[in-house]
PDB file of N, CA and C in Angstrom:
ATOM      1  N   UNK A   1      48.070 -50.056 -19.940  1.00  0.00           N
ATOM      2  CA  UNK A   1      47.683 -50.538 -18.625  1.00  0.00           C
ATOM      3  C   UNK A   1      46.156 -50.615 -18.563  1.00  0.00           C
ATOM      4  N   UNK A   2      45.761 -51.871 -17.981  1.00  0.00           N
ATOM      5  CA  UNK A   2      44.529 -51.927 -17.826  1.00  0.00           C
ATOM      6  C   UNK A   2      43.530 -50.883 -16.763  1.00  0.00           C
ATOM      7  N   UNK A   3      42.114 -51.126 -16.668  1.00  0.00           N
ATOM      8  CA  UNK A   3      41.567 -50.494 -15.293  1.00  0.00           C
ATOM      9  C   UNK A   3      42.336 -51.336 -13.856  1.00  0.00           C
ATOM     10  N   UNK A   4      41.847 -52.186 -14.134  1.00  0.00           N
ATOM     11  CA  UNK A   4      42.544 -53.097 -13.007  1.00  0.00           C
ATOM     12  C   UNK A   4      43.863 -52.869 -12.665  1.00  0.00           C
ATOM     13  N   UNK A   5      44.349 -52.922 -13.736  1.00  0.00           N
ATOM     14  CA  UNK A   5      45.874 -52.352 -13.289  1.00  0.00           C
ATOM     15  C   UNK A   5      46.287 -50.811 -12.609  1.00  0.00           C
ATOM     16  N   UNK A   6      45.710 -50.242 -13.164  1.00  0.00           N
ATOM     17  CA  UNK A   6      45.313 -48.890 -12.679  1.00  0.00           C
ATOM     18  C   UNK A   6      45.232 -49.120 -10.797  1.00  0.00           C
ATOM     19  N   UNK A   7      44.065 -49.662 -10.877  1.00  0.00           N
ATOM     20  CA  UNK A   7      43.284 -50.192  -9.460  1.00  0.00           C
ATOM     21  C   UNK A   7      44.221 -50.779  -8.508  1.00  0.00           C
ATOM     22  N   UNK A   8      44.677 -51.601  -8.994  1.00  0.00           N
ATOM     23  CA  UNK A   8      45.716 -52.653  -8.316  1.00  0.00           C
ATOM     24  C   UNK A   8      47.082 -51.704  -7.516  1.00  0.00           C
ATOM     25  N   UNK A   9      47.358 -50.836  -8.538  1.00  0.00           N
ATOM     26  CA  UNK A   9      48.710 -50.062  -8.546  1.00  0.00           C
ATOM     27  C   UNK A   9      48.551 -49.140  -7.422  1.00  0.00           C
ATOM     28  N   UNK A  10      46.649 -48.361  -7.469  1.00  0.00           N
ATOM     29  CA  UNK A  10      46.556 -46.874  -6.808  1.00  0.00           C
ATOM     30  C   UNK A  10      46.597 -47.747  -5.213  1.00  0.00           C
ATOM     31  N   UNK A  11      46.224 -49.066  -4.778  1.00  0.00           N
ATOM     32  CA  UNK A  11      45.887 -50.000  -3.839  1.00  0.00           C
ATOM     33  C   UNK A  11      47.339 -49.954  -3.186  1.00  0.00           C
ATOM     34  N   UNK A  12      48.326 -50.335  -3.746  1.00  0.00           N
ATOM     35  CA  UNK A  12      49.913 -50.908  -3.389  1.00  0.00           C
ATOM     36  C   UNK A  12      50.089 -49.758  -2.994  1.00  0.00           C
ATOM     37  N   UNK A  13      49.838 -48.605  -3.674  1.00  0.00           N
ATOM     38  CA  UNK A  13      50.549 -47.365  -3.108  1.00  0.00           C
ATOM     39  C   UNK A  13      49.633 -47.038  -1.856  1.00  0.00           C
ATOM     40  N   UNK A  14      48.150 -47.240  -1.550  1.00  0.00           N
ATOM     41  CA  UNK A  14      47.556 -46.655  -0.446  1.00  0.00           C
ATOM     42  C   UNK A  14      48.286 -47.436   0.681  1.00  0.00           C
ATOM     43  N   UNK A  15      48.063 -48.816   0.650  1.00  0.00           N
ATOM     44  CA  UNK A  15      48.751 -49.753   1.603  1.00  0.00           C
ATOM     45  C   UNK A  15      50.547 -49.393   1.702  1.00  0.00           C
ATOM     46  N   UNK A  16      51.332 -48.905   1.055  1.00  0.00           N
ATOM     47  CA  UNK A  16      52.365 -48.414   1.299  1.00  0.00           C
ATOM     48  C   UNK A  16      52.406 -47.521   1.696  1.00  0.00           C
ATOM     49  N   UNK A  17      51.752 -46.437   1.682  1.00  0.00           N
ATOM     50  CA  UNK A  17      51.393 -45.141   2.147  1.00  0.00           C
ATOM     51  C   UNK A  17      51.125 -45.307   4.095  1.00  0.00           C
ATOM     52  N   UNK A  18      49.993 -46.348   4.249  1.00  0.00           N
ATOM     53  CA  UNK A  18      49.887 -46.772   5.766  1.00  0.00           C
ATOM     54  C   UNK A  18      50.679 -46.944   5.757  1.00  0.00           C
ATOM     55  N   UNK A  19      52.033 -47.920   5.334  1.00  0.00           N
ATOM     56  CA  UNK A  19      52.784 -48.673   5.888  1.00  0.00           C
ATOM     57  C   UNK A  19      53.670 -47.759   6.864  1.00  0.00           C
ATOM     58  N   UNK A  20      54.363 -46.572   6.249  1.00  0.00           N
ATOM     59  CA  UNK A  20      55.179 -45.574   6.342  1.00  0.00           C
ATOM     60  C   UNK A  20      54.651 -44.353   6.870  1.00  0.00           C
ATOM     61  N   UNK A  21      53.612 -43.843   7.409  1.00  0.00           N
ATOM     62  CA  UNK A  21      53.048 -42.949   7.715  1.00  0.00           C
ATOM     63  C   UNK A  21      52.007 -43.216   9.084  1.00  0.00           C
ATOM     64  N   UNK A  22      53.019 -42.999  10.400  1.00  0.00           N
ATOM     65  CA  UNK A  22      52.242 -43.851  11.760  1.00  0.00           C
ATOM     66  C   UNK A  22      50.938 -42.635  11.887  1.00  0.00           C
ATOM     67  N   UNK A  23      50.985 -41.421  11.408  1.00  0.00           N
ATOM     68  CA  UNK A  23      49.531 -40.405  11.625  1.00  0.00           C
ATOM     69  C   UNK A  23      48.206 -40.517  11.138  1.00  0.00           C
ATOM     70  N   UNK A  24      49.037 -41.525   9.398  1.00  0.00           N
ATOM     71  CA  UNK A  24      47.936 -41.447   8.679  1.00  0.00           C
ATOM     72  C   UNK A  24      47.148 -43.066   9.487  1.00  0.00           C
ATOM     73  N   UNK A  25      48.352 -43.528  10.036  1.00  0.00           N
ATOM     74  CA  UNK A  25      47.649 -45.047  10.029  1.00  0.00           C
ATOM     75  C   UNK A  25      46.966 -45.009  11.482  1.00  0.00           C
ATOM     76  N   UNK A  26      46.651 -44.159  12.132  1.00  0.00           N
ATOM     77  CA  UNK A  26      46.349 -43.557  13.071  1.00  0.00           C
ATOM     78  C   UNK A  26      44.870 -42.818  12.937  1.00  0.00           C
ATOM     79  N   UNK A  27      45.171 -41.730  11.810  1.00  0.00           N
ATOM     80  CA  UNK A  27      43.531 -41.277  11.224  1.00  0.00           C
ATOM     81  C   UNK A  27      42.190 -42.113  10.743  1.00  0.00           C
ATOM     82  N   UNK A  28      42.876 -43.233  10.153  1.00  0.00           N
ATOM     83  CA  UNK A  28      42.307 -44.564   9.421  1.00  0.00           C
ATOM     84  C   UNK A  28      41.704 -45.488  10.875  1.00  0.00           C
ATOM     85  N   UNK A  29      42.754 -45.789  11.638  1.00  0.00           N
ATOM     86  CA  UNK A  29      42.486 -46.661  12.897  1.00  0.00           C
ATOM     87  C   UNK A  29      41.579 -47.944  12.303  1.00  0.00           C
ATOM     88  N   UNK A  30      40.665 -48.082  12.953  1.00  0.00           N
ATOM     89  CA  UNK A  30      39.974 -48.942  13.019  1.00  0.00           C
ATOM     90  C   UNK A  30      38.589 -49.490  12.099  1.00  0.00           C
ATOM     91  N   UNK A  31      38.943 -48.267  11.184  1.00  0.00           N
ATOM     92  CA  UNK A  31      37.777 -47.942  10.160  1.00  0.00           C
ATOM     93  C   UNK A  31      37.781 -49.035   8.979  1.00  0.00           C
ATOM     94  N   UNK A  32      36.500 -49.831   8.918  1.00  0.00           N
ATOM     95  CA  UNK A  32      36.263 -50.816   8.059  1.00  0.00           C
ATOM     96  C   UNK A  32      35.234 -50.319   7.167  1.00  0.00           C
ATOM     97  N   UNK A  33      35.254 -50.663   5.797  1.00  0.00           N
ATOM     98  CA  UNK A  33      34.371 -49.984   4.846  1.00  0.00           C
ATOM     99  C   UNK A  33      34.353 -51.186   4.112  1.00  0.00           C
ATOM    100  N   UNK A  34      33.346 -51.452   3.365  1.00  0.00           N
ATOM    101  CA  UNK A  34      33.261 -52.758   2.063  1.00  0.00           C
ATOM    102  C   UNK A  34      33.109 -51.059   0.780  1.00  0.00           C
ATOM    103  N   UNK A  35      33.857 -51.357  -0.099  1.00  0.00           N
ATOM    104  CA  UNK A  35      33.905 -50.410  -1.551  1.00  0.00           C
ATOM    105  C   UNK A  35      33.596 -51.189  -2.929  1.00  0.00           C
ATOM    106  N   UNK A  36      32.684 -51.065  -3.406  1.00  0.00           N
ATOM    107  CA  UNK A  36      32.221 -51.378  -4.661  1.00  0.00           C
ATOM    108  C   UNK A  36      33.181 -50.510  -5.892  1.00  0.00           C
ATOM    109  N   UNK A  37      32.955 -50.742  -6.857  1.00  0.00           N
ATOM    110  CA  UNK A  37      33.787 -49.793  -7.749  1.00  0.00           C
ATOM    111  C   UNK A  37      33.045 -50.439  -8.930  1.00  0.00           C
ATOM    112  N   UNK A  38      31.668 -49.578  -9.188  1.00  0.00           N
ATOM    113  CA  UNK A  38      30.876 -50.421 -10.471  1.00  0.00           C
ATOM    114  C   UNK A  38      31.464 -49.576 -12.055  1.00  0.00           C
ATOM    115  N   UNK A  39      31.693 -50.052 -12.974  1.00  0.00           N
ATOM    116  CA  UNK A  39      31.829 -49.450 -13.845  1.00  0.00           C
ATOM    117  C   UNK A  39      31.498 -49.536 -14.991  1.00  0.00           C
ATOM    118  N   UNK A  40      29.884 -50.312 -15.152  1.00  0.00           N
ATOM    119  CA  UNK A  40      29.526 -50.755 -16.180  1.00  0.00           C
ATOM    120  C   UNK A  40      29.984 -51.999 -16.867  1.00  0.00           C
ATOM    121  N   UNK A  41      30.733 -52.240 -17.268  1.00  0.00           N
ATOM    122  CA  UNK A  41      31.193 -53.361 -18.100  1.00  0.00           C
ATOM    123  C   UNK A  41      32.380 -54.100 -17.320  1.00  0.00           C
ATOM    124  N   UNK A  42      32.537 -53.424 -16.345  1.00  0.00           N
ATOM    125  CA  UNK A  42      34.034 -54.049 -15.472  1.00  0.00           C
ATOM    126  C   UNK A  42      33.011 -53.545 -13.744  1.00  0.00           C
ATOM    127  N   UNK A  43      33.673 -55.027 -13.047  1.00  0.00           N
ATOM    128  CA  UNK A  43      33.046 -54.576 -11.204  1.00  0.00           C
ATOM    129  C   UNK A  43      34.329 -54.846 -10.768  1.00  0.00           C
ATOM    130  N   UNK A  44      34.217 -54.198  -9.500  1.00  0.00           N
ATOM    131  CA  UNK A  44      35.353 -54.619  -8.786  1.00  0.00           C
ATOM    132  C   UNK A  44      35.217 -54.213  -7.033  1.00  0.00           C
ATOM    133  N   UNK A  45      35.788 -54.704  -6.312  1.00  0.00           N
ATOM    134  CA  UNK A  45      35.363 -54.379  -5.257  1.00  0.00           C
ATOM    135  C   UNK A  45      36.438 -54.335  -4.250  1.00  0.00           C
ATOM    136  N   UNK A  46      36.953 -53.882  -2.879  1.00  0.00           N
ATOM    137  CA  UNK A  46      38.032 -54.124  -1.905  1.00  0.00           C
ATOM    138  C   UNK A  46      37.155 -53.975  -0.670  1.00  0.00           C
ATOM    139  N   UNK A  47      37.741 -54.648   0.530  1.00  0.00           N
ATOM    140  CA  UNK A  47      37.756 -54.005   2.062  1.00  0.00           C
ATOM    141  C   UNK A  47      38.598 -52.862   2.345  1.00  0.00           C
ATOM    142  N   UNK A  48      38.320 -52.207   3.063  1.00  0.00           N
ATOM    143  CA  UNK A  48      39.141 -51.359   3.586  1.00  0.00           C
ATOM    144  C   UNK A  48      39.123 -51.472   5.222  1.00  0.00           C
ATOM    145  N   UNK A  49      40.408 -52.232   5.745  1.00  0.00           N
ATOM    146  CA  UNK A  49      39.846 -52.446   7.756  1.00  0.00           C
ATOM    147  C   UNK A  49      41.633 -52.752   8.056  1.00  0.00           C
ATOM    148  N   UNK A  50      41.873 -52.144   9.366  1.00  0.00           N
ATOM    149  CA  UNK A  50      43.003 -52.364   9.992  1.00  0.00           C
ATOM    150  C   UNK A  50      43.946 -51.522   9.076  1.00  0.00           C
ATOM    151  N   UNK A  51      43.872 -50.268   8.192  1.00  0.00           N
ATOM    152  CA  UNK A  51      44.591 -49.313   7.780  1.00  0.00           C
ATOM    153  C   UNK A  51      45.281 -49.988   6.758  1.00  0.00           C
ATOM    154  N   UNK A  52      44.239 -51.086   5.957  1.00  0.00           N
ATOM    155  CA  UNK A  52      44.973 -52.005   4.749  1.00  0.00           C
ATOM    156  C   UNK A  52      43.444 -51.972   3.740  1.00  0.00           C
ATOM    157  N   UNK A  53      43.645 -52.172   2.586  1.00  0.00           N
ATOM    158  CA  UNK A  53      42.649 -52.078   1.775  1.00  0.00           C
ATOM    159  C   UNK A  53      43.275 -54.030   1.345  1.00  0.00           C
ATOM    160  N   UNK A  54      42.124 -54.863   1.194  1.00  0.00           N
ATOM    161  CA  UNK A  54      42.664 -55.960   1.040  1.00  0.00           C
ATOM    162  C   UNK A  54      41.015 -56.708   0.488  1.00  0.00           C
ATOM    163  N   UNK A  55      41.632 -58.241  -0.192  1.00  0.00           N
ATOM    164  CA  UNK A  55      40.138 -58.986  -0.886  1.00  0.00           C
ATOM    165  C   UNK A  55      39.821 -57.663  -1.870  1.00  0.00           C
ATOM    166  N   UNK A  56      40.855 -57.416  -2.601  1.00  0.00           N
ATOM    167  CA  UNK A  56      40.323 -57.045  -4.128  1.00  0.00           C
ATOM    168  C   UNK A  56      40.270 -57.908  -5.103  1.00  0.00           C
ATOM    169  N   UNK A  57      39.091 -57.511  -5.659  1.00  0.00           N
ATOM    170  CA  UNK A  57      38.183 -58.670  -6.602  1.00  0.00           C
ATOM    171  C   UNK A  57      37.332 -58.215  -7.473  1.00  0.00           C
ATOM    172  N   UNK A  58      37.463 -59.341  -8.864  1.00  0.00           N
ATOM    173  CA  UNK A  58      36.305 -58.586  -9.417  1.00  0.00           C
ATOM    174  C   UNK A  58      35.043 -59.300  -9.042  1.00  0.00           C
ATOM    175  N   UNK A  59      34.134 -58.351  -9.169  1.00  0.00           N
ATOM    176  CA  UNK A  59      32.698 -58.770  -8.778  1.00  0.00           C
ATOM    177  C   UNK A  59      32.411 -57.313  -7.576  1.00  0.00           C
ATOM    178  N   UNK A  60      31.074 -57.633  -7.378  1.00  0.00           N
ATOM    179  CA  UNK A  60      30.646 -56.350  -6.109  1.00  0.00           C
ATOM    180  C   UNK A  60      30.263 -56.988  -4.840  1.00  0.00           C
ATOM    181  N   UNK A  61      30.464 -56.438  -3.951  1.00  0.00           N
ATOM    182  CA  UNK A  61      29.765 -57.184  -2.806  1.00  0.00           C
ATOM    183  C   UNK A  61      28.904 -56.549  -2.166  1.00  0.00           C
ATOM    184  N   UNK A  62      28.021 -57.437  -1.327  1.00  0.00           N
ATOM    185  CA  UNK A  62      26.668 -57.841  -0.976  1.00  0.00           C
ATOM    186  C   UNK A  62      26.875 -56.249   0.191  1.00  0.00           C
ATOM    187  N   UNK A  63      26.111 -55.215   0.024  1.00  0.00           N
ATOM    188  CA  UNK A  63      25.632 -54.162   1.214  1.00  0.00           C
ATOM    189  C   UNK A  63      27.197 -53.456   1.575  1.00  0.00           C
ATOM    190  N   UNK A  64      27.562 -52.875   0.346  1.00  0.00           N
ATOM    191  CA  UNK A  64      28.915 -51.735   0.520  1.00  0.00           C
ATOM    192  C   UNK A  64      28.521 -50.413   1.506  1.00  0.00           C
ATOM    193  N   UNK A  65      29.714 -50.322   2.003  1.00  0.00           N
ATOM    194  CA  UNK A  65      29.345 -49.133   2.310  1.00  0.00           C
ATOM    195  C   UNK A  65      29.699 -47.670   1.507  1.00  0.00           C
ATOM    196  N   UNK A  66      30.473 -47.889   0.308  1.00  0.00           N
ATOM    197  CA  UNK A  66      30.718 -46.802  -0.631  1.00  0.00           C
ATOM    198  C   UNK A  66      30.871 -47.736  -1.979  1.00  0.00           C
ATOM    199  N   UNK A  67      29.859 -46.625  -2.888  1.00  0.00           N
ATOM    200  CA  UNK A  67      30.063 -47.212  -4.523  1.00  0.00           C
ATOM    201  C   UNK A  67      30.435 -45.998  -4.946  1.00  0.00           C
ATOM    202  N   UNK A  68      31.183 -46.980  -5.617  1.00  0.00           N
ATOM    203  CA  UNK A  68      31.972 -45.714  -6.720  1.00  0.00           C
ATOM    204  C   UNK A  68      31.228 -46.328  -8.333  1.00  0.00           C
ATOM    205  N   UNK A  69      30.775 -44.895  -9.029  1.00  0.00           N
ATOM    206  CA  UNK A  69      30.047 -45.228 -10.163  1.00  0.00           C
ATOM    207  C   UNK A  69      30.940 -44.619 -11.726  1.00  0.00           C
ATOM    208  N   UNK A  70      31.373 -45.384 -12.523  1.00  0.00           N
ATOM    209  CA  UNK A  70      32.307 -44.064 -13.430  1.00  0.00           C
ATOM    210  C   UNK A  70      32.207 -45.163 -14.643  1.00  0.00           C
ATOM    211  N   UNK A  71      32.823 -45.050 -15.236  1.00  0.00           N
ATOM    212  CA  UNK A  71      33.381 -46.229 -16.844  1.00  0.00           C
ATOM    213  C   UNK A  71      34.625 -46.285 -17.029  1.00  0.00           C
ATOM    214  N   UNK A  72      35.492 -47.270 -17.482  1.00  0.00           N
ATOM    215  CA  UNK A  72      36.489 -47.520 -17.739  1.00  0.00           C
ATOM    216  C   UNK A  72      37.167 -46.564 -18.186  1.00  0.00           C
ATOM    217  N   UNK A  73      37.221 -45.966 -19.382  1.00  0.00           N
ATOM    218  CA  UNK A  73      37.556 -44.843 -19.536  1.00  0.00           C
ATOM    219  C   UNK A  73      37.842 -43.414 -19.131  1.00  0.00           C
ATOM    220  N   UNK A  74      36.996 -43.224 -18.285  1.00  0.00           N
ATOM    221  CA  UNK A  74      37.119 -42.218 -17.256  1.00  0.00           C
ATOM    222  C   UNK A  74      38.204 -42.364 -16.102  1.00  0.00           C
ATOM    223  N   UNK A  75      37.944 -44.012 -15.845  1.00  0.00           N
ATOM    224  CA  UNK A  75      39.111 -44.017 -14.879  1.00  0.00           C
ATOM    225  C   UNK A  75      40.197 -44.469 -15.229  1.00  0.00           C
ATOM    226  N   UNK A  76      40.649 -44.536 -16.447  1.00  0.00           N
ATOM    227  CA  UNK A  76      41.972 -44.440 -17.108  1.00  0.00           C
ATOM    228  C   UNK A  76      42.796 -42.909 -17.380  1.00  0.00           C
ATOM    229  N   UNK A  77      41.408 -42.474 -17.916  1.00  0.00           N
ATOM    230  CA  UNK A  77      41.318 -41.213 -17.661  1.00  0.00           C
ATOM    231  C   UNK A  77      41.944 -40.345 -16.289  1.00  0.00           C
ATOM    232  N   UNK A  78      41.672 -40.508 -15.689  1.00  0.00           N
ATOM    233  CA  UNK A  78      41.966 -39.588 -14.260  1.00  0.00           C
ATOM    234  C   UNK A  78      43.284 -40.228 -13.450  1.00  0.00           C
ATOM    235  N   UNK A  79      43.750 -41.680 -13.996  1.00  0.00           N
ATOM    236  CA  UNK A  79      44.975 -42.389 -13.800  1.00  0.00           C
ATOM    237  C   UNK A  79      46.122 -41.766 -14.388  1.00  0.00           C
ATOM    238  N   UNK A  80      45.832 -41.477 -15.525  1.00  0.00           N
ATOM    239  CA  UNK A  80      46.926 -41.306 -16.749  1.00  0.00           C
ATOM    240  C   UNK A  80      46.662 -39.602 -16.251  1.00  0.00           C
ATOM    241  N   UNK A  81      46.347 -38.760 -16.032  1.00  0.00           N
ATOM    242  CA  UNK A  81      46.033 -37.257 -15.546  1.00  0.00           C
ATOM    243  C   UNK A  81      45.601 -37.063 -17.123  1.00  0.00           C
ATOM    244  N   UNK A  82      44.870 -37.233 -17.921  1.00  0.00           N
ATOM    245  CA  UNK A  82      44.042 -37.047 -19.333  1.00  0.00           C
ATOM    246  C   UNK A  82      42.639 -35.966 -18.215  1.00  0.00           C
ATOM    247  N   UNK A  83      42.367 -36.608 -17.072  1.00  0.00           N
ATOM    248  CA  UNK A  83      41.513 -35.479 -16.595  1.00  0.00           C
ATOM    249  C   UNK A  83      41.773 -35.497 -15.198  1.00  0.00           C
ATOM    250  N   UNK A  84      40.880 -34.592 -14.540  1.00  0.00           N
ATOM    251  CA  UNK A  84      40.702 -33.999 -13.071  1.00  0.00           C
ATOM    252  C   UNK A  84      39.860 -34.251 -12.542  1.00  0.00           C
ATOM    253  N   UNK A  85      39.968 -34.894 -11.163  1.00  0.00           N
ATOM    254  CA  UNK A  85      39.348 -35.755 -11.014  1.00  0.00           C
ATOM    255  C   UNK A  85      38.203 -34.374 -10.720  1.00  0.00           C
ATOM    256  N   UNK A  86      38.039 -33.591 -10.499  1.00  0.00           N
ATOM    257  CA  UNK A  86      36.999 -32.417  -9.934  1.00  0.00           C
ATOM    258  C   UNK A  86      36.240 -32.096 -11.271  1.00  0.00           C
ATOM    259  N   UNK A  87      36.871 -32.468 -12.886  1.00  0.00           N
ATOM    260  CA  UNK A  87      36.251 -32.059 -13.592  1.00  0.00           C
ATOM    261  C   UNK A  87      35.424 -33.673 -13.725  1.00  0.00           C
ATOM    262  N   UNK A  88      35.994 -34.570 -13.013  1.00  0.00           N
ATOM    263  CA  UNK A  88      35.133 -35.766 -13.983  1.00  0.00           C
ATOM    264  C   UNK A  88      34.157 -35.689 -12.987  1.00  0.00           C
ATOM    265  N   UNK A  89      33.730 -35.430 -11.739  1.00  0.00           N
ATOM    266  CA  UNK A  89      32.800 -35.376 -10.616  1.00  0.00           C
ATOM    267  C   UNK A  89      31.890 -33.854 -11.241  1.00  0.00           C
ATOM    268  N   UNK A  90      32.456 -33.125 -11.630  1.00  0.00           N
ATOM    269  CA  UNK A  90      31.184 -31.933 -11.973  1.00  0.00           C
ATOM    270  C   UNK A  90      30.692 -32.255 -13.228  1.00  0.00           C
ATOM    271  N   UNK A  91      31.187 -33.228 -14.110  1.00  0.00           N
ATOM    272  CA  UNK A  91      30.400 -33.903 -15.352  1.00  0.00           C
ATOM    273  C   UNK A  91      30.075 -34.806 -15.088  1.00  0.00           C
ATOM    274  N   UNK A  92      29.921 -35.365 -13.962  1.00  0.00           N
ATOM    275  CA  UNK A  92      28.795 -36.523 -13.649  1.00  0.00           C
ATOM    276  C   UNK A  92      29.731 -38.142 -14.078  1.00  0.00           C
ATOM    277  N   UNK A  93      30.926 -37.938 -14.709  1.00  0.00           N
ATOM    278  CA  UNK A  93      31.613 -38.883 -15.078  1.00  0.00           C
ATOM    279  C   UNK A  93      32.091 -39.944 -14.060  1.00  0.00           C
ATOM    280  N   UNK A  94      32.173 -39.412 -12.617  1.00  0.00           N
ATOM    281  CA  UNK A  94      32.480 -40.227 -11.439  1.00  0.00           C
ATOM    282  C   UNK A  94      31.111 -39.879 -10.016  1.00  0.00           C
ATOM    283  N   UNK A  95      30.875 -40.471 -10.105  1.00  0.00           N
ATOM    284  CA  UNK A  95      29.276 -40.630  -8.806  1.00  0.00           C
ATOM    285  C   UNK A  95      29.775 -41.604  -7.671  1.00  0.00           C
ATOM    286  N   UNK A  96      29.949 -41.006  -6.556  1.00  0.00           N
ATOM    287  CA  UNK A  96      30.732 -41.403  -5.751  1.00  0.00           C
ATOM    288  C   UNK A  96      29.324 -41.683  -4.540  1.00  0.00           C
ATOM    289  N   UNK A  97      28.718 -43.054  -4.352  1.00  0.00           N
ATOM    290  CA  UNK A  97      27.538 -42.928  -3.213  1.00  0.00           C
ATOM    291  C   UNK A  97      27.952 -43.478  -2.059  1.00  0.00           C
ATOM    292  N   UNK A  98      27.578 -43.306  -0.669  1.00  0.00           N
ATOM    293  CA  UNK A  98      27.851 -43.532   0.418  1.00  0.00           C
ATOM    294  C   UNK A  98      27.400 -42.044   1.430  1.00  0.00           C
ATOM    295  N   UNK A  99      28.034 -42.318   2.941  1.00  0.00           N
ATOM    296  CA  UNK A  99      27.614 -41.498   3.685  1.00  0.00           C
ATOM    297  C   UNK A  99      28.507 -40.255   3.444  1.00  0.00           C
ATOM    298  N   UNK A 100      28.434 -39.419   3.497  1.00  0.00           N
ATOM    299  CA  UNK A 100      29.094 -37.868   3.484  1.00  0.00           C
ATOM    300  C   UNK A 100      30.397 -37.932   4.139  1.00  0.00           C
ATOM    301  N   UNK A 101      30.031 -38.855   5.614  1.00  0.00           N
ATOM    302  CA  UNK A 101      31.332 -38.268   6.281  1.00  0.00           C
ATOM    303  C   UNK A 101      32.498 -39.851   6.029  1.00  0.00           C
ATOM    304  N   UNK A 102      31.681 -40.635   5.379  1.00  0.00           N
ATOM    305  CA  UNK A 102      32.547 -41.831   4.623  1.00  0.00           C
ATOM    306  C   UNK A 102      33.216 -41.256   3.654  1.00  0.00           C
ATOM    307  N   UNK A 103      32.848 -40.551   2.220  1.00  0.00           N
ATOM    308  CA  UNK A 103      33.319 -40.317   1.009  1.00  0.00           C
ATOM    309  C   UNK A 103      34.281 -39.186   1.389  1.00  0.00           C
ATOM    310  N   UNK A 104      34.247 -38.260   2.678  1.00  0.00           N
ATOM    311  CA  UNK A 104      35.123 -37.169   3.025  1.00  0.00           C
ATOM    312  C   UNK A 104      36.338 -37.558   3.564  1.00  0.00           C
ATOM    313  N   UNK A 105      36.286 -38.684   4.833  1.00  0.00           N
ATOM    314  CA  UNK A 105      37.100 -39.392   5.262  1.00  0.00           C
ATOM    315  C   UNK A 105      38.171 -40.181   4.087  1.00  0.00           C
ATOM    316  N   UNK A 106      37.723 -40.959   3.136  1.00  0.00           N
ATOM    317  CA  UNK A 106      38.215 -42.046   2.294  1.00  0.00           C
ATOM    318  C   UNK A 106      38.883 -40.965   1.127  1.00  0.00           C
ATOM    319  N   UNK A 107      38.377 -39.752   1.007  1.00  0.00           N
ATOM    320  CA  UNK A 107      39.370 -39.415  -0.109  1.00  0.00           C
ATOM    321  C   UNK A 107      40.584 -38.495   0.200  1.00  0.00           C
ATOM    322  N   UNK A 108      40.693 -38.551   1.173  1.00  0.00           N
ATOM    323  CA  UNK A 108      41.798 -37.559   1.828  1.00  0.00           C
ATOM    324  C   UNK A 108      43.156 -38.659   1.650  1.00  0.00           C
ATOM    325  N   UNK A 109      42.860 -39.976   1.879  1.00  0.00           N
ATOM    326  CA  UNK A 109      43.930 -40.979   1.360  1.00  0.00           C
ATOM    327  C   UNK A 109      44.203 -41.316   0.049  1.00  0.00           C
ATOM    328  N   UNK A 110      43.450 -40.688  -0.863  1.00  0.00           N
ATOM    329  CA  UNK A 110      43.865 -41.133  -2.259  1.00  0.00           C
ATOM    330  C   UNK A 110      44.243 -40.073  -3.196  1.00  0.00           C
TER     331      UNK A 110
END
């Protein structure tokens, strides 16, 4: 499986996850985010608005409000459980930039 595929897959399940869960889609509300996902040799990017992550693409877009920084490998890595995601963030392997209470909010859904 590719990164993308990876990407694509963890996406179907977040958006299924709203679909079925009126609290979570409730916590989310109204919250719009643009997400970069740079990874060196591969970009990719989604919206996140109306409790749907949607317009995934490769390429980055113009003034995100969260980048995610890692390499392909790493995030095959942490797909396949080869690692954690707490060990790839204390080795610097995943650099997650944005506002504090953005990156706190956004990972409680994934």
């Amino acid at each position: 499986m590719t990164t993308k595929d990876h990407l694509l897959n963890a996406i179907d399940k977040f958006n299924d996850k709203m679909q079925c869960d009126a609290q979570l889609r409730e916590e989310v509300g109204a919250l719009k985010k643009k997400v970069n996902i740079d990874l060196g040799t591969e970009h990719y990017s989604f919206l996140l608005k109306d409790s749907c992550i949607s317009c995934f693409d490769e390429g980055l877009l113009e003034c995100p409000d969260i980048v995610v920084c890692s390499d392909p490998k790493t995030i095959d890595d942490l797909f396949t459980g080869k690692m954690k995601p707490m060990k790839a963030w204390a080795l610097r392997k995943v650099v997650i930039k944005g506002s504090l209470e953005d990156v706190m909010k956004l990972r409680k859904f994934f």
